[in-house]
Protein backbone atom coordinates (compact mmCIF):
# COMPACT_ATOMS: atom_id res chain seq x y z
CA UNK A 1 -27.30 28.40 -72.07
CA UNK A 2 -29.62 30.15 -69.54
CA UNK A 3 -32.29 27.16 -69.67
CA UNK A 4 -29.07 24.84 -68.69
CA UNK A 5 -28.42 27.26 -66.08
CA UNK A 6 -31.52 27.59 -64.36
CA UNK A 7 -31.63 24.00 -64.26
CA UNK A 8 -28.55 23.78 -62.92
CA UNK A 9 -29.23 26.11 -60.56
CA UNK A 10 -32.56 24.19 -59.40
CA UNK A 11 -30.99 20.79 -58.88
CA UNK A 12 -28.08 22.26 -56.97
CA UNK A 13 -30.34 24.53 -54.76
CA UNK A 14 -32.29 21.24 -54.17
CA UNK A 15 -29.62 18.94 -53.21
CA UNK A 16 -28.30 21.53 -51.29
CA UNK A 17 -31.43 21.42 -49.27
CA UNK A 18 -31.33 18.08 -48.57
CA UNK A 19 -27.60 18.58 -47.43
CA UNK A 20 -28.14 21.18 -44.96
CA UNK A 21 -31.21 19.56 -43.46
CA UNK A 22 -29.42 16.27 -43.23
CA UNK A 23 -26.29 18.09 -41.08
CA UNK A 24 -29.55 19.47 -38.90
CA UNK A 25 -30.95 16.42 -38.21
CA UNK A 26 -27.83 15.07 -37.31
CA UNK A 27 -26.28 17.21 -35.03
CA UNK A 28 -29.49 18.52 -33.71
CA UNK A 29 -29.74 14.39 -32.88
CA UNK A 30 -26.37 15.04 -31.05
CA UNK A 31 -27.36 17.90 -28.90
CA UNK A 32 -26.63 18.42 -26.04
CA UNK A 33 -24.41 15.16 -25.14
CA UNK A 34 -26.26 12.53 -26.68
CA UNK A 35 -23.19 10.69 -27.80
CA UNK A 36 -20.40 12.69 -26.94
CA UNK A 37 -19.68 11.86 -23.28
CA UNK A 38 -20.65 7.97 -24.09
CA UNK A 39 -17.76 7.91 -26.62
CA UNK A 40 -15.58 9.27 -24.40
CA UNK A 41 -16.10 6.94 -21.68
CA UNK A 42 -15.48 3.95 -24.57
CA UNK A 43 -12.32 5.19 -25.49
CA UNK A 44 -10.98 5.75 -22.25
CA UNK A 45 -12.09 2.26 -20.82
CA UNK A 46 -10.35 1.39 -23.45
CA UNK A 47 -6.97 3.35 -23.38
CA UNK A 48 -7.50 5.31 -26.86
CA UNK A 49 -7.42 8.11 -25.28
CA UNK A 50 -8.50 9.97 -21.48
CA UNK A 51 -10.63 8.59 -19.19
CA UNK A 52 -13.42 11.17 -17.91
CA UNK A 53 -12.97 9.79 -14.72
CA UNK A 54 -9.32 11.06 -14.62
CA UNK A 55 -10.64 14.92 -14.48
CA UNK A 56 -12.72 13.43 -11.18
CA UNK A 57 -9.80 12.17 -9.63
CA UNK A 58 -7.33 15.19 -10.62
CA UNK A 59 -10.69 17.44 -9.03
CA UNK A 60 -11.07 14.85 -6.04
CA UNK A 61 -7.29 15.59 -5.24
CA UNK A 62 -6.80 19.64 -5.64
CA UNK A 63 -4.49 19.08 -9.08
CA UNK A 64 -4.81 21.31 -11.56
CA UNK A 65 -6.86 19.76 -14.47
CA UNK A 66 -5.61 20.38 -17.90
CA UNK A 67 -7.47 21.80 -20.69
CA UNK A 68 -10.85 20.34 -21.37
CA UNK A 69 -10.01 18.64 -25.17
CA UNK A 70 -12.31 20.41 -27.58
CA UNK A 71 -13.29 17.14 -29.35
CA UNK A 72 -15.46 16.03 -25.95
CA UNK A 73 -16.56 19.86 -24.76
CA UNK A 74 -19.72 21.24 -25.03
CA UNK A 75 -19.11 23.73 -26.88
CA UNK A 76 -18.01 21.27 -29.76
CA UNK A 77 -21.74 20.48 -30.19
CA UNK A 78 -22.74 23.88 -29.73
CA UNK A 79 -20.88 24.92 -32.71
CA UNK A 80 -21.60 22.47 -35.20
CA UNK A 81 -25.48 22.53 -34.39
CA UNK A 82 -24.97 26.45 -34.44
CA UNK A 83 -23.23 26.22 -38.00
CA UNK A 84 -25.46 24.11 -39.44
CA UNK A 85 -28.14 26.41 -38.18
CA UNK A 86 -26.15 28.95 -40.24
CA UNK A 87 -26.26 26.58 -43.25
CA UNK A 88 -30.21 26.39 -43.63
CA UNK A 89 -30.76 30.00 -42.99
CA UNK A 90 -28.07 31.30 -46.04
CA UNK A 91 -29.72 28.09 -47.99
CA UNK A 92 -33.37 30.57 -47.68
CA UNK A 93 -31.74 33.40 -48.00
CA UNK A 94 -29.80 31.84 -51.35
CA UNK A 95 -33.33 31.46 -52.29
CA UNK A 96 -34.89 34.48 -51.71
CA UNK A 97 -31.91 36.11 -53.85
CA UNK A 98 -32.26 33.83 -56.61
CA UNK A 99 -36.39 34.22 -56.93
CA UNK A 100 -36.14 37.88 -56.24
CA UNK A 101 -32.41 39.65 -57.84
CA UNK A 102 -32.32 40.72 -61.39
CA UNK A 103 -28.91 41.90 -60.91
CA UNK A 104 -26.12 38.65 -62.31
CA UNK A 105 -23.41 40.30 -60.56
CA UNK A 106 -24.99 40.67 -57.26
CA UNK A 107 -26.57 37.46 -56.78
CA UNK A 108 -23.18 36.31 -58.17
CA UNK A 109 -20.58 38.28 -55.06
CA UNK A 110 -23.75 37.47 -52.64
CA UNK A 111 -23.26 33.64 -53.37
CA UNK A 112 -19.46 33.66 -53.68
CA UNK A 113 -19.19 35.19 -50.16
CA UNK A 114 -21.65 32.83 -48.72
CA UNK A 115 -19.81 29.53 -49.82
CA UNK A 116 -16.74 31.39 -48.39
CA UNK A 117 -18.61 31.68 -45.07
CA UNK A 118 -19.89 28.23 -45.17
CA UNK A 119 -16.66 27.05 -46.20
CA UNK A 120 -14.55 28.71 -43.15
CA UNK A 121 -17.34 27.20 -41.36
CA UNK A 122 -17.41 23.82 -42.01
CA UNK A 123 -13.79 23.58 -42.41
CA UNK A 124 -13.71 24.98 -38.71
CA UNK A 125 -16.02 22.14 -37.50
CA UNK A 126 -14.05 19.79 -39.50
CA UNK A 127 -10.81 20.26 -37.46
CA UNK A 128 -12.84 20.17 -34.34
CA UNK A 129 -14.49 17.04 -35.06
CA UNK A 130 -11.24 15.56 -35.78
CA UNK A 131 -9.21 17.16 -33.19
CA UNK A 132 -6.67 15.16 -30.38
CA UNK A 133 -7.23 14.68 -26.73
CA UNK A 134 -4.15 15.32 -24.81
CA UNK A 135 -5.33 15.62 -21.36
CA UNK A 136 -3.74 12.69 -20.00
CA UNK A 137 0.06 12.23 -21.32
CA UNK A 138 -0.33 8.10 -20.58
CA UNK A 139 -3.27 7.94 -22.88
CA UNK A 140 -2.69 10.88 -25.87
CA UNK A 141 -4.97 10.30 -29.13
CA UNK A 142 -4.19 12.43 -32.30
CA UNK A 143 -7.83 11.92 -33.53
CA UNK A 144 -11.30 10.64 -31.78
CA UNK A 145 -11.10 6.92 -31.71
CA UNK A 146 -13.60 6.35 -33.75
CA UNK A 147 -12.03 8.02 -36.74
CA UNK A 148 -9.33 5.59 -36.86
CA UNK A 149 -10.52 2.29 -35.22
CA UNK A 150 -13.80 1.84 -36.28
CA UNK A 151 -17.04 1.08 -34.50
CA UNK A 152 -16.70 -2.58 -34.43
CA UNK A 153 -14.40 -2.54 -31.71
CA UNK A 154 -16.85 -0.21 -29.61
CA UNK A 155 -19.56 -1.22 -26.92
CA UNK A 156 -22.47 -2.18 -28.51
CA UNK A 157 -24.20 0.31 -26.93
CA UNK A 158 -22.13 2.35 -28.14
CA UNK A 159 -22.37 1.09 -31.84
CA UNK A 160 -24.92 3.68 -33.03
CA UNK A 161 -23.60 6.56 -31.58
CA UNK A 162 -19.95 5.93 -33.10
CA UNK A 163 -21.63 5.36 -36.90
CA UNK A 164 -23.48 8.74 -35.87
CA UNK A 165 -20.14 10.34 -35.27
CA UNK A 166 -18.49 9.07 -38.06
CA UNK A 167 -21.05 9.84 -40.67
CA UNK A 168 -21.27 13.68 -38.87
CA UNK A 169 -17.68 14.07 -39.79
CA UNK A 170 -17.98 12.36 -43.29
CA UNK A 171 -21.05 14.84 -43.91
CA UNK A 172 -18.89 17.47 -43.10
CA UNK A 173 -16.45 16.68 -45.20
CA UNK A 174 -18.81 16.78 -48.36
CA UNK A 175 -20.30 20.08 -46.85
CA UNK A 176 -16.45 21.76 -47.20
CA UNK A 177 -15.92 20.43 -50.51
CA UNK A 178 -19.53 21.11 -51.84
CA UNK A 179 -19.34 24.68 -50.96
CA UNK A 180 -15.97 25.09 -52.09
CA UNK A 181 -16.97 22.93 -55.61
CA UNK A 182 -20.29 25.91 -55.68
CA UNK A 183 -17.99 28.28 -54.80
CA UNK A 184 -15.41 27.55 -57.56
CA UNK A 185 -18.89 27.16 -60.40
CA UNK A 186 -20.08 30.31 -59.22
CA UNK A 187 -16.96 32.25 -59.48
CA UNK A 188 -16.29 30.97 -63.28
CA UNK A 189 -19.93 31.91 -64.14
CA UNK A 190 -19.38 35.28 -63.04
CA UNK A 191 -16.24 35.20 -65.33
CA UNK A 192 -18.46 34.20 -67.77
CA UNK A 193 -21.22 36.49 -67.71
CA UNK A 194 -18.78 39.18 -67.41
CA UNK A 195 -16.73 38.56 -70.75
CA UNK A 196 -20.00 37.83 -72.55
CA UNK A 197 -21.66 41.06 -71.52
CA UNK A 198 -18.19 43.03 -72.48
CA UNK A 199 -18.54 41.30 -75.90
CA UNK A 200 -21.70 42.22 -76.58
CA UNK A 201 -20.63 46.10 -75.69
CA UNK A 202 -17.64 46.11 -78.44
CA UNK A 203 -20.09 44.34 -80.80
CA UNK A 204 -22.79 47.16 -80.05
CA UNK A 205 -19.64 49.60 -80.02
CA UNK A 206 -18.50 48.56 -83.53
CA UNK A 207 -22.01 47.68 -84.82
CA UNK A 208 -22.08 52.06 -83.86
CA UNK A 209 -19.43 53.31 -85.42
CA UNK A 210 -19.85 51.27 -88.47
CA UNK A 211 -23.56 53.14 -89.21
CA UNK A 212 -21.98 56.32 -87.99
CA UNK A 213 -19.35 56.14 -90.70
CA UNK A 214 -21.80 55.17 -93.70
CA UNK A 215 -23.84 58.21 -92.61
């Protein structure tokens, strides 16, 4: 049982290596409007959702300009480069705890509440990646274009940058249900550990009293 769990351990702290420096690479890639503003611009050319130029002209003429949507802001790259930042450091620090603890239940609550963060995370970045633009009530989209059109429809300069977008979100998809799948193993090894090691104390307990009473 423990040689199938440090293997199992090994395999998943590799892939998950790979995973967080693949979500790196790609939104690092991203940052800081690599494709964001481009993809915008498609859409609204194309009436799938606001046109940036629409914010110009409400600025041009005094109007009040409504909220920037979250899915083309900044701050949208900001936060998923930030949070996969977040993913490669607890992936070292996962390490560190698994080379270094010799305590089952600690490394066990220190994982568990990492997959929690990473989940919140992820799931966060998730929603944002997928959220509506509903700046301009003649052109409202419920999700990015690209999520529900496709990239064959999009400029072909454009074609790179919408398969970049689209595998970002599908990434972090996996990344939410990955953590939450570790999460899940994690917990039930815990459970595990725990009713073996209170077995072994009634065995130990009874294995006791038992010399005690032929004595």
């Amino acid at each position: 049982m423990a040689r199938t769990v440090q293997l199992t351990a090994t395999i998943a702290t590799s892939f998950e290596f790979m995973l967080a420096t693949s979500l790196l690479a790609l939104f690092a890639s991203a940052y800081p409007d690599r494709f964001r503003t481009t993809l915008w611009r498609d859409g609204g050319s194309k009436g799938w959702n606001s046109d940036p130029s629409y914010r110009v002209y409400l600025y041009a003429n005094y109007q009040e300009m409504p909220p920037m949507p979250l899915i083309w802001d900044e701050r949208s790259t900001q936060y998923n480069l930030c949070i996969a930042v977040v993913t490669m450091v607890l992936w070292f620090v996962r390490l560190c705890i698994r080379g270094r603890t010799l305590d089952v239940y600690g490394a066990v609550v220190s994982n568990v509440l990492y997959d929690i963060i990473l989940i919140a995370l992820w799931s966060y970045s998730a929603v944002v990646q997928s959220s509506g633009d509903f700046s301009d009530p003649n052109y409202i989209s419920l999700r990015p274009w690209y999520l529900d059109r496709g990239c064959s429809k999009a400029w072909p300069s454009n074609r790179n940058a919408c398969e970049a977008a689209k595998t970002s979100f599908g990434l972090t998809i996996f990344a939410t249900v990955w953590f939450g799948a570790r999460c899940i193993a994690t917990c039930m090894y815990g459970a595990y550990m725990y009713g073996k090691s209170s077995e072994d104390i009634d065995v130990l307990c009874y294995d006791g009293e038992k010399s005690f009473s032929q004595t």
